[in-house]
C-alpha atoms as a PDB file:
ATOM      1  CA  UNK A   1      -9.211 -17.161  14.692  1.00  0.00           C
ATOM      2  CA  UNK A   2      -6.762 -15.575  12.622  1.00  0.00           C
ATOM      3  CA  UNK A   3      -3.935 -18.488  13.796  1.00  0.00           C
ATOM      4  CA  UNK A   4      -6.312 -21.148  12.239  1.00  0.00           C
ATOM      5  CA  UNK A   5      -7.089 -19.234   9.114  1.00  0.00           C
ATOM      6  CA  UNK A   6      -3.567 -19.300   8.864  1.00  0.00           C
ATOM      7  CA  UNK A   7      -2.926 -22.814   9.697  1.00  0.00           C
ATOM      8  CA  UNK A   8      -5.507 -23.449   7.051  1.00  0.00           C
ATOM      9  CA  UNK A   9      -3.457 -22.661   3.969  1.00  0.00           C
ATOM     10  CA  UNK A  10      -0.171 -24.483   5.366  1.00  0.00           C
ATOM     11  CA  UNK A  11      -0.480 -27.456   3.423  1.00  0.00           C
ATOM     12  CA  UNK A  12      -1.660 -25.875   0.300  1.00  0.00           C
ATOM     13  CA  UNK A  13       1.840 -23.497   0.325  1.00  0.00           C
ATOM     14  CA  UNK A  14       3.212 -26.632  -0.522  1.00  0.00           C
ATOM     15  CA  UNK A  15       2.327 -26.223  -3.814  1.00  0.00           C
ATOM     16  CA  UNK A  16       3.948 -22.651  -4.413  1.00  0.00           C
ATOM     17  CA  UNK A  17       7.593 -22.535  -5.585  1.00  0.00           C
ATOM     18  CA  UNK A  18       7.792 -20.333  -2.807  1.00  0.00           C
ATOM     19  CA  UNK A  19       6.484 -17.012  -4.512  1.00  0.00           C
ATOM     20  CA  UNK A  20       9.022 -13.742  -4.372  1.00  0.00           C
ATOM     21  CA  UNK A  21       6.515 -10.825  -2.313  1.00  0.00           C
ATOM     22  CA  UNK A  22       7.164  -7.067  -2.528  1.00  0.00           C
ATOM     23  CA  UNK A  23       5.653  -5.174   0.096  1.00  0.00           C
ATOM     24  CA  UNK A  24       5.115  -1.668  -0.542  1.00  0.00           C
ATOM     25  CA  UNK A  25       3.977   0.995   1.725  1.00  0.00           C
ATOM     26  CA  UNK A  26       1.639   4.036   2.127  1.00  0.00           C
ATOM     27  CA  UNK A  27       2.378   8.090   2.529  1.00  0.00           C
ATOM     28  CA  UNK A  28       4.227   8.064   5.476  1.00  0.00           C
ATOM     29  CA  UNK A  29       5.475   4.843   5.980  1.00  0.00           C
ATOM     30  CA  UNK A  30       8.135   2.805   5.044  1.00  0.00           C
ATOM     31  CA  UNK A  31       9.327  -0.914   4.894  1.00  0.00           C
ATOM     32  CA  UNK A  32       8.929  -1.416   8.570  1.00  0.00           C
ATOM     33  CA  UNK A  33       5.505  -1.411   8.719  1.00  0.00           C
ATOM     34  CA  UNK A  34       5.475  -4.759   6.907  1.00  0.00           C
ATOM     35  CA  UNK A  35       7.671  -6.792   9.872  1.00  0.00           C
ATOM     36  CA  UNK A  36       4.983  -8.833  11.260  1.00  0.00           C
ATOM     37  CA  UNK A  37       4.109 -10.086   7.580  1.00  0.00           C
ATOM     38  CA  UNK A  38       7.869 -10.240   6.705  1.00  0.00           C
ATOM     39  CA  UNK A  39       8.984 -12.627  10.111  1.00  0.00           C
ATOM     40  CA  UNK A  40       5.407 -14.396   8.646  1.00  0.00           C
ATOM     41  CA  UNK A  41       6.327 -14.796   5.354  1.00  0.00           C
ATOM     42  CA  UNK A  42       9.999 -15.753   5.833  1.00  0.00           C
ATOM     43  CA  UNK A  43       9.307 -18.168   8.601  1.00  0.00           C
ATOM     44  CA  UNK A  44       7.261 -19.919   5.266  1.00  0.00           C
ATOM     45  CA  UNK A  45      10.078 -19.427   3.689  1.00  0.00           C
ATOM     46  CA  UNK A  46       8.713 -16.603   1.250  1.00  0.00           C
ATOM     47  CA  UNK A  47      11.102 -14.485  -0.612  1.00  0.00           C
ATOM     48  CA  UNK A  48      10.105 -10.977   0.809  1.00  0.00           C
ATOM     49  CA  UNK A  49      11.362  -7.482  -0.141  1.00  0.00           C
ATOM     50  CA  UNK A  50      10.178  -4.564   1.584  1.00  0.00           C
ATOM     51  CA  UNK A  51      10.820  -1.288  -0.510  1.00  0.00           C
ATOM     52  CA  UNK A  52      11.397   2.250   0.723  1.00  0.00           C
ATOM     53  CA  UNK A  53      10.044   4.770  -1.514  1.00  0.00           C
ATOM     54  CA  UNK A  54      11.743   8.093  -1.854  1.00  0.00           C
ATOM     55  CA  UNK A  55      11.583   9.704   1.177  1.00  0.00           C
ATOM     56  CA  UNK A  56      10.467   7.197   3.266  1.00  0.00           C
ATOM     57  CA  UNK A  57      11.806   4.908   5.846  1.00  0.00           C
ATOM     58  CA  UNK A  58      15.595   4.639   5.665  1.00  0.00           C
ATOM     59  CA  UNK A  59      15.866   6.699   2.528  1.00  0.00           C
ATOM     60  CA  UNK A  60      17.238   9.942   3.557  1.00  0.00           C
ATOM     61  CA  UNK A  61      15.907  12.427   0.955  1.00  0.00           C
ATOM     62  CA  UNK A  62      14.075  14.954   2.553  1.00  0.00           C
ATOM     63  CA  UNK A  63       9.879  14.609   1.064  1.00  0.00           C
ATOM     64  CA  UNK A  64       9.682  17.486   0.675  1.00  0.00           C
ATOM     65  CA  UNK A  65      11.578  17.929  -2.166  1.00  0.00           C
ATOM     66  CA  UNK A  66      10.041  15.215  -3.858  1.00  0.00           C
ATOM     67  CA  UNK A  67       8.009  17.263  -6.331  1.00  0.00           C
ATOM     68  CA  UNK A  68       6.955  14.170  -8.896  1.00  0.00           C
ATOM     69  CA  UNK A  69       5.009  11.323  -8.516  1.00  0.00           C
ATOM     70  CA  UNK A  70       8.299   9.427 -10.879  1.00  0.00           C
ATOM     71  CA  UNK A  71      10.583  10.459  -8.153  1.00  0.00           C
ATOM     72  CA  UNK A  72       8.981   9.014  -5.428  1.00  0.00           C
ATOM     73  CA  UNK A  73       8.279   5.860  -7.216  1.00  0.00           C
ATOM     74  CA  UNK A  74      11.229   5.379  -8.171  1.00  0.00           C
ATOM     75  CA  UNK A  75      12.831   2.660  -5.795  1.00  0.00           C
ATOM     76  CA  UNK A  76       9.943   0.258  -6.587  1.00  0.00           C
ATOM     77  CA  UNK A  77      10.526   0.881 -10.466  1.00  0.00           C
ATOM     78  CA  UNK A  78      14.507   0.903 -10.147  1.00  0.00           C
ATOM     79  CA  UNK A  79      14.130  -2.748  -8.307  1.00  0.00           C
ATOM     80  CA  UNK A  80      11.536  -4.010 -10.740  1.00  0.00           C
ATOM     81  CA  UNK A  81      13.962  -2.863 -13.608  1.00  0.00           C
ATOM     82  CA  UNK A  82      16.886  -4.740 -11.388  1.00  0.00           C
ATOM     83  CA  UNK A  83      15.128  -8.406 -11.705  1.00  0.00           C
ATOM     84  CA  UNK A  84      15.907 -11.078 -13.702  1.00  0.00           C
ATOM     85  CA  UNK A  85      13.710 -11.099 -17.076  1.00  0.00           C
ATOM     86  CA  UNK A  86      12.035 -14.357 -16.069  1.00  0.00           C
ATOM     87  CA  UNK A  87      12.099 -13.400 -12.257  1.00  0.00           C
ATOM     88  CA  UNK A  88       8.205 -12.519 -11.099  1.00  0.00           C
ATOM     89  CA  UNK A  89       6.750 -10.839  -8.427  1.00  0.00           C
ATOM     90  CA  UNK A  90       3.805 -10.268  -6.307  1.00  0.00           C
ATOM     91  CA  UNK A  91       3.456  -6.933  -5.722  1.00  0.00           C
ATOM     92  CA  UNK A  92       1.652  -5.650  -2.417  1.00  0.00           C
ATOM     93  CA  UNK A  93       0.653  -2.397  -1.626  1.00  0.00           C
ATOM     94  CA  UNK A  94      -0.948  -0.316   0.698  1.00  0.00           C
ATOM     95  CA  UNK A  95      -3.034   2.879   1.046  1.00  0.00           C
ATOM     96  CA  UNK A  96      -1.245   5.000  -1.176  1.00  0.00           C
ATOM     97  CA  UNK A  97       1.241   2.293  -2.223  1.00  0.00           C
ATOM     98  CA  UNK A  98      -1.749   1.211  -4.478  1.00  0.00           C
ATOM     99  CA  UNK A  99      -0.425   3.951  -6.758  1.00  0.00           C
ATOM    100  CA  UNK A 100       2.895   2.467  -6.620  1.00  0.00           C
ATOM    101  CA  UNK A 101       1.369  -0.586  -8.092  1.00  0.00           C
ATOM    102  CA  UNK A 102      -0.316   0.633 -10.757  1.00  0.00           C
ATOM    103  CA  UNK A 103       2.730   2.113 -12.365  1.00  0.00           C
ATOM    104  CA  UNK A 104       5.027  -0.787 -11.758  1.00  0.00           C
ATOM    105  CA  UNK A 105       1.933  -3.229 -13.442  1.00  0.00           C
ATOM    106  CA  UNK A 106       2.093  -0.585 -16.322  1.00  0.00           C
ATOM    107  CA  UNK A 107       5.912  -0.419 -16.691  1.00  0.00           C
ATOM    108  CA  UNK A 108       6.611  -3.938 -16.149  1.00  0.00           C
ATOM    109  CA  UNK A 109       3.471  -6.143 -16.866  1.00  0.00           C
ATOM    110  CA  UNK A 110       5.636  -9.235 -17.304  1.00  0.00           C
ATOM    111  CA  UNK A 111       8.187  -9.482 -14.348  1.00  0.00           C
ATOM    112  CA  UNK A 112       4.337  -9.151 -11.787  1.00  0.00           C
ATOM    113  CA  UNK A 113       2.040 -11.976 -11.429  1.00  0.00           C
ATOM    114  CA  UNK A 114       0.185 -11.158  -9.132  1.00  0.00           C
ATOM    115  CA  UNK A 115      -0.778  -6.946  -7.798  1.00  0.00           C
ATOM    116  CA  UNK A 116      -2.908  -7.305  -4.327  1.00  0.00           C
ATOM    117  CA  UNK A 117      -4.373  -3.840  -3.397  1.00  0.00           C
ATOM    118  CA  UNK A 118      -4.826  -3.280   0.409  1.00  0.00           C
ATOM    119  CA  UNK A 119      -7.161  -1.089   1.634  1.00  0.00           C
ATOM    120  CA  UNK A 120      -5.179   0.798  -1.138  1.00  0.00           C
ATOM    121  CA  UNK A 121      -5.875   3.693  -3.680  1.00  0.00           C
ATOM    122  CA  UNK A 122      -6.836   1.812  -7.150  1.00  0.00           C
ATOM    123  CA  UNK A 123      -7.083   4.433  -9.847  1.00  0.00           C
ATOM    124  CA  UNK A 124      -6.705   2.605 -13.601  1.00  0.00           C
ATOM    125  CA  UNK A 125      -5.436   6.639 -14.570  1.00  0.00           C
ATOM    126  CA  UNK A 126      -3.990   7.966 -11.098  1.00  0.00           C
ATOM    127  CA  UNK A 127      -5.808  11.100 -10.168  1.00  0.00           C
ATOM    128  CA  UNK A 128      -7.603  12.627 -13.055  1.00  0.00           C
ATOM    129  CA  UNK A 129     -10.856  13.521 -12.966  1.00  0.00           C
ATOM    130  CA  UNK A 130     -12.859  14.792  -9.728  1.00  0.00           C
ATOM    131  CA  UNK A 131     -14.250  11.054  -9.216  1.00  0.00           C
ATOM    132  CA  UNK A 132     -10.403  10.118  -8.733  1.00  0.00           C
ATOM    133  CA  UNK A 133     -10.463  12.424  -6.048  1.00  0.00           C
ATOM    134  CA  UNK A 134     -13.193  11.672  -4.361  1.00  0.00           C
ATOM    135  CA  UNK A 135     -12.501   7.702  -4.337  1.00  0.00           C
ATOM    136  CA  UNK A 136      -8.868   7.673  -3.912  1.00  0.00           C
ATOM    137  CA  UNK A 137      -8.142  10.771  -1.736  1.00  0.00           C
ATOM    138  CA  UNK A 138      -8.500  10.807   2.249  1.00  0.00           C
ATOM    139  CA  UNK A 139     -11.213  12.564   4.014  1.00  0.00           C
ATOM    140  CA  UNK A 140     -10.457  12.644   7.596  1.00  0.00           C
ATOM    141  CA  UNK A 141     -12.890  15.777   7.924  1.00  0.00           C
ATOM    142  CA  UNK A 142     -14.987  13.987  10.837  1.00  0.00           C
ATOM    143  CA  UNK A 143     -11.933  14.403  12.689  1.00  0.00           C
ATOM    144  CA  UNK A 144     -11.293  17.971  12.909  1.00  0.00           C
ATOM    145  CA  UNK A 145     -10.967  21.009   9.994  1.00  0.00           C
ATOM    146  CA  UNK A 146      -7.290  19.998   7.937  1.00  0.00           C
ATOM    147  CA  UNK A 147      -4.955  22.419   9.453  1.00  0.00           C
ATOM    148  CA  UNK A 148      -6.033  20.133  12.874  1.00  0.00           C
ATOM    149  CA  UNK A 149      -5.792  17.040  11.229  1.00  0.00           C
ATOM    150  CA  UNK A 150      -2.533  17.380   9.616  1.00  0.00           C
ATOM    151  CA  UNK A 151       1.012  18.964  10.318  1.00  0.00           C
ATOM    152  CA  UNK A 152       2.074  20.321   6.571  1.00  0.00           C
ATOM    153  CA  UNK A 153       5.386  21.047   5.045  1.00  0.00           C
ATOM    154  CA  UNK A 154       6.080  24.617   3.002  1.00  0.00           C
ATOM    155  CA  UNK A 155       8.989  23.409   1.404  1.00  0.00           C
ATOM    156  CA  UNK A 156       8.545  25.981  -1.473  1.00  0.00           C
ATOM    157  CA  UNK A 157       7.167  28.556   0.684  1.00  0.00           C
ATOM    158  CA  UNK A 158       4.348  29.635   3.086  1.00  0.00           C
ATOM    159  CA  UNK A 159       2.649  30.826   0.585  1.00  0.00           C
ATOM    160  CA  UNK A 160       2.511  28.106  -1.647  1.00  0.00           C
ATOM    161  CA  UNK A 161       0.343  24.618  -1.590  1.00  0.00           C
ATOM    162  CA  UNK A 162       2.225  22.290   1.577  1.00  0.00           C
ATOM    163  CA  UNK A 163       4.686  20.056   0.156  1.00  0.00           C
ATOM    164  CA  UNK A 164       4.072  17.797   2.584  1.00  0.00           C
ATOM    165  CA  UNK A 165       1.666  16.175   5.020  1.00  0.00           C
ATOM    166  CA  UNK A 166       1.530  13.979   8.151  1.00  0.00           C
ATOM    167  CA  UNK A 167      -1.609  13.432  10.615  1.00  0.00           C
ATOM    168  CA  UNK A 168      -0.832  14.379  13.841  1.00  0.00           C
ATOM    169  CA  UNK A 169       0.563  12.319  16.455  1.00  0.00           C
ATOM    170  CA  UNK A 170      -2.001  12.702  19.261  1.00  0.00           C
ATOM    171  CA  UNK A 171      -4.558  11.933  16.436  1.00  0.00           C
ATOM    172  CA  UNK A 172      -2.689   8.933  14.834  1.00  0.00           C
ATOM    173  CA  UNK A 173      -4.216   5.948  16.943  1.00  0.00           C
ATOM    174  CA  UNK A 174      -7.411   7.099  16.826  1.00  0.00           C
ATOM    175  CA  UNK A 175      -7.500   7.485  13.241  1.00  0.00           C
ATOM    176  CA  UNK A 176      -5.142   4.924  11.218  1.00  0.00           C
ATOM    177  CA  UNK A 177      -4.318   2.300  14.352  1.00  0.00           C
ATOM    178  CA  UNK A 178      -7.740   2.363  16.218  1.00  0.00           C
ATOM    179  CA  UNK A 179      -7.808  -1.613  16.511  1.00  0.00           C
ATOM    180  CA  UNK A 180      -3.750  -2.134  16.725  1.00  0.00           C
ATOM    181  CA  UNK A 181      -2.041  -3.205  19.407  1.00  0.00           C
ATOM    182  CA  UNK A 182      -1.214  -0.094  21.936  1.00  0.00           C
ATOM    183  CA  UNK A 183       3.045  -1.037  20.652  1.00  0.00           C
ATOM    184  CA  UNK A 184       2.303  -0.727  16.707  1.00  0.00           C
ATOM    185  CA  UNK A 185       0.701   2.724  16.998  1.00  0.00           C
ATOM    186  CA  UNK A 186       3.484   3.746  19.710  1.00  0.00           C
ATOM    187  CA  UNK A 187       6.168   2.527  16.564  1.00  0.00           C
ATOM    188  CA  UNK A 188       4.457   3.972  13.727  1.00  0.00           C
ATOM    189  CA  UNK A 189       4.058   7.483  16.128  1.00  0.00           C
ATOM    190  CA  UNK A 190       7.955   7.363  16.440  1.00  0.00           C
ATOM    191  CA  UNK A 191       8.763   5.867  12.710  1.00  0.00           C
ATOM    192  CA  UNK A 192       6.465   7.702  10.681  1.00  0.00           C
ATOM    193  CA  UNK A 193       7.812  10.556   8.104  1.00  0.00           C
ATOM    194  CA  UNK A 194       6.061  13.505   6.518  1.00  0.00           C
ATOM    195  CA  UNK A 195       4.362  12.374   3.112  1.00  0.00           C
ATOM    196  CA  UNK A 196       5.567  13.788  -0.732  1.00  0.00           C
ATOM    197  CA  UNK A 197       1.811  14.820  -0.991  1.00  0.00           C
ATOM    198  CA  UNK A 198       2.548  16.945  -4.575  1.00  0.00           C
ATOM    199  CA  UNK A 199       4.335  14.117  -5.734  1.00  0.00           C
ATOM    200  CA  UNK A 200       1.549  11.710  -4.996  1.00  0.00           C
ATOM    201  CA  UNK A 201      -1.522  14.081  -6.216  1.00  0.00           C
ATOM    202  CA  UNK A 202       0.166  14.120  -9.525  1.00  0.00           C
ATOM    203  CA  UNK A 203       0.192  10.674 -10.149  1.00  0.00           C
ATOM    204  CA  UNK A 204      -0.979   9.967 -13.454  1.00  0.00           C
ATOM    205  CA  UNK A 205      -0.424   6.720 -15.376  1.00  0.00           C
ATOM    206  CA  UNK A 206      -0.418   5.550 -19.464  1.00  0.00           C
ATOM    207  CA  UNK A 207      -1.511   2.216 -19.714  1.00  0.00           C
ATOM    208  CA  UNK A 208       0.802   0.038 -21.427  1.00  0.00           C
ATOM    209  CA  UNK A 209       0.676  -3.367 -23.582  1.00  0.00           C
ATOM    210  CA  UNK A 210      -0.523  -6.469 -21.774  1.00  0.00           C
ATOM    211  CA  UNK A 211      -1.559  -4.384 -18.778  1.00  0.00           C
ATOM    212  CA  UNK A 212      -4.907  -6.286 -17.940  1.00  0.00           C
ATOM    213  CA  UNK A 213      -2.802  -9.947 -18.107  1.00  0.00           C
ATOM    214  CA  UNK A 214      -1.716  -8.629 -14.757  1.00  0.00           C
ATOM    215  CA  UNK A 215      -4.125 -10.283 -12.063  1.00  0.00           C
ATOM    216  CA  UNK A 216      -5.493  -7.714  -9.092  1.00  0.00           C
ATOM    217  CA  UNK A 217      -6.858  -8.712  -5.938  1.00  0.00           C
ATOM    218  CA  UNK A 218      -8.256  -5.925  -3.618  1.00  0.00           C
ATOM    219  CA  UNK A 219      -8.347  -6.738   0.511  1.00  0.00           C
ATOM    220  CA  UNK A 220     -11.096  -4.643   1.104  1.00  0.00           C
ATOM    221  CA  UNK A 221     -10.731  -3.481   5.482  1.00  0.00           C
ATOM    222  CA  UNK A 222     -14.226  -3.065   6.619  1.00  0.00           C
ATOM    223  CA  UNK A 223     -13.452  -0.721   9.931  1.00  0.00           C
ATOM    224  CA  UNK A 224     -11.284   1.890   7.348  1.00  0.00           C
ATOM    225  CA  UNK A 225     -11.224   5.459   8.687  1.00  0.00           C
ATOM    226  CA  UNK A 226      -8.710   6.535   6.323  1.00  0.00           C
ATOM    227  CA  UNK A 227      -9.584   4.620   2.812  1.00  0.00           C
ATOM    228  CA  UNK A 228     -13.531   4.604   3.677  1.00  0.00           C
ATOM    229  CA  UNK A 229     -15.293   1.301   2.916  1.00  0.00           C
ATOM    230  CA  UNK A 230     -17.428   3.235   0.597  1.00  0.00           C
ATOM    231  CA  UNK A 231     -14.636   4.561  -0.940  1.00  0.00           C
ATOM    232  CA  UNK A 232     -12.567   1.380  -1.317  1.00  0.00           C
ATOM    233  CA  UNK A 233     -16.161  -0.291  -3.648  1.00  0.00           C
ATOM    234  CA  UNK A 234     -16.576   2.425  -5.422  1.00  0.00           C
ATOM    235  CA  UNK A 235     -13.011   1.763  -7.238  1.00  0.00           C
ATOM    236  CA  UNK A 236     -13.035  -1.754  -7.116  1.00  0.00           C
ATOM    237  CA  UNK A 237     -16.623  -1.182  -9.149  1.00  0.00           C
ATOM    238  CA  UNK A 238     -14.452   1.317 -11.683  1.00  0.00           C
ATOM    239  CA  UNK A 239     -11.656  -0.939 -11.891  1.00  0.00           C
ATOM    240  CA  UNK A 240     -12.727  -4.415 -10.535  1.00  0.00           C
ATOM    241  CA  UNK A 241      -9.920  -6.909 -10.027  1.00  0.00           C
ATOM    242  CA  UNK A 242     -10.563 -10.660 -10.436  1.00  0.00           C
ATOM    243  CA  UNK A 243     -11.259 -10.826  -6.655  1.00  0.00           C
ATOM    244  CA  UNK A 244     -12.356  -9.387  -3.653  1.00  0.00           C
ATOM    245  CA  UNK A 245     -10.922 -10.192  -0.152  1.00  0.00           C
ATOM    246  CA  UNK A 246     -12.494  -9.051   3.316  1.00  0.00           C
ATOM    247  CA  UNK A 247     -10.862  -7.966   6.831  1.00  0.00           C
ATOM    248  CA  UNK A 248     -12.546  -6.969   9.776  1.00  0.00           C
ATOM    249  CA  UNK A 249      -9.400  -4.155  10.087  1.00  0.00           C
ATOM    250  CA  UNK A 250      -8.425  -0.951  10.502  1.00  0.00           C
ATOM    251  CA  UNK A 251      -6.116   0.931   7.989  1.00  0.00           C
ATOM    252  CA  UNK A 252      -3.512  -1.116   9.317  1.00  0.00           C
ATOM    253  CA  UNK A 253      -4.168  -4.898   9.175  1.00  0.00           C
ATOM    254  CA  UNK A 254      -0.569  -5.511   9.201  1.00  0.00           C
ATOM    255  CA  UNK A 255      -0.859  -4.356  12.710  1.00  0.00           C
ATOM    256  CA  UNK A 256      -4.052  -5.272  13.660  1.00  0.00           C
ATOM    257  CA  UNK A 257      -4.690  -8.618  11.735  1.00  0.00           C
ATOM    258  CA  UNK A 258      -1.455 -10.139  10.785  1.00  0.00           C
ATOM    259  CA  UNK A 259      -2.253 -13.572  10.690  1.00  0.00           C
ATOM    260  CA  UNK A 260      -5.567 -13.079   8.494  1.00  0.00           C
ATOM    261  CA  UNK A 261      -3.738 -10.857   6.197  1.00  0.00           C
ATOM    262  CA  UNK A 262      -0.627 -13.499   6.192  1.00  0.00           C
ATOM    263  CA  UNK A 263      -3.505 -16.395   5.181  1.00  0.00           C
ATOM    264  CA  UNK A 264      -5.246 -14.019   2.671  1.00  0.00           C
ATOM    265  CA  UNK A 265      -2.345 -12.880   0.888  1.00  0.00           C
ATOM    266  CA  UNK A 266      -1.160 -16.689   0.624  1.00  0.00           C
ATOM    267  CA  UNK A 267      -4.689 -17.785  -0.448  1.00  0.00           C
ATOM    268  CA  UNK A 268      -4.338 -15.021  -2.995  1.00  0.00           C
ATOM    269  CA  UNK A 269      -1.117 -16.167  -4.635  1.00  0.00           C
ATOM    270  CA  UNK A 270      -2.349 -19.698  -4.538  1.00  0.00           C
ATOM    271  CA  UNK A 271      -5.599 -18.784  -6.129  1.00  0.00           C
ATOM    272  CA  UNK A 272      -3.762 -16.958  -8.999  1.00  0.00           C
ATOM    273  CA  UNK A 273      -1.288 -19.890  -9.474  1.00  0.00           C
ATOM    274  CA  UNK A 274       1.616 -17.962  -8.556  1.00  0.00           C
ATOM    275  CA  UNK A 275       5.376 -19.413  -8.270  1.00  0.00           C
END
């Protein structure tokens, strides 16, 4: 089903000037996770650009001395800030990469036309108030108390909040890759990288001129154990974009629905008239 849904917006990529995507990952991950969408994309000839935030994939920083929520974001920014002034973008992000976005549409409202939020944290202010927690922050607690959820990082000391975090390995499928293929979870287990949590708990964003000209899309994934469904409406009703997508998904559709997420996130560009 998800080859036809696919097939089904073939004809109408025709009509895209063959749109420049930048794929942006969650805590943890890195460009890599994107290389079903990216062989997708590219095989449509797409422009695609899959960024490494600090500490993540092939950068070699270690996370956790990534301290600031700047820091970490700063590949995606330095990039954006690297484009032509009438180059534009369409920025994708996931999980926590949603925070990403939200600085880069506030920073550089005119080089994105287009900011699609999956199954990602969408917080208009980053994490400011106890609501922001609530929506936007992970609560794996039907999976065990935290300390046997998560391995943490001390890099300023025991005795000091963990600098970073990373869900366990033998907990990873079952949690973030329940309906991915048996290979994707068995990558992401050997690929994955502690997370800058302090840097990413202290995002916190200033909106900026022409912010709202920015079109947002959310891809809402319905079988979520990390970003809860309930979670995932509750800021698109604080922040609603202009539209609403749906995959039957885990936390991963990249994994676990390529194709539909391939079809959506061409519909998506189409839909906003994107080139």
């Amino acid at each position: 089903m998800g080859e036809e849904f696919a097939g089904e917006v073939v004809m109408k990529e025709k009509r895209l000037n063959k749109a420049h995507f930048v794929l942006v990952h969650g805590i943890g991950g890195g460009g890599w996770c994107w290389y079903k969408i990216r062989c997708l994309m590219e095989n449509s000839n797409y422009r695609v650009t899959c960024i490494d935030l600090k500490g993540a994939g092939v950068d070699q920083t270690d996370p956790n001395t990534i301290l600031s929520f700047e820091d970490y974001n700063k590949p995606l920014i330095n990039f954006l800030s690297s484009l032509d002034d009438n180059e534009n973008v369409i920025l994708v992000g996931h999980s926590a990469g949603g925070l990403s976005l939200t600085d880069a549409i506030y920073k550089f409202p005119n080089k994105i036309s287009l900011a699609v939020f999956l199954a990602a944290t969408m917080l208009k202010m980053g994490y400011v108030t106890d609501q922001d927690i609530k929506q936007g922050v992970p609560d794996l607690s039907d999976f065990g108390e935290f300390r046997d959820v998560y391995d943490m990082g001390f890099g300023l000391g025991q005795d000091l909040p963990p600098t970073t975090l990373i869900i366990k390995k033998g907990l990873q499928r079952k949690i973030v890759y329940q309906l991915s293929p048996q290979e994707d979870s068995t990558l992401a287990a050997m690929l994955l990288r502690p997370g800058p949590i302090q840097a990413l708990t202290r995002a916190q964003f200033k909106e900026g001129e022409n912010t709202e000209n920015v079109p947002r899309i959310y891809i809402k994934t319905t079988q979520d154990n990390v970003v809860k469904p309930e979670q995932q409406d509750a800021m698109i009703k604080r922040w609603p974009p202009s539209e609403v997508y749906v995959l039957e998904s885990d936390h991963s559709p990249f994994f676990s629905a390529p194709f539909s997420l391939f079809g959506l996130l061409v519909k998506a560009a189409i839909s906003a008239g994107c080139s």
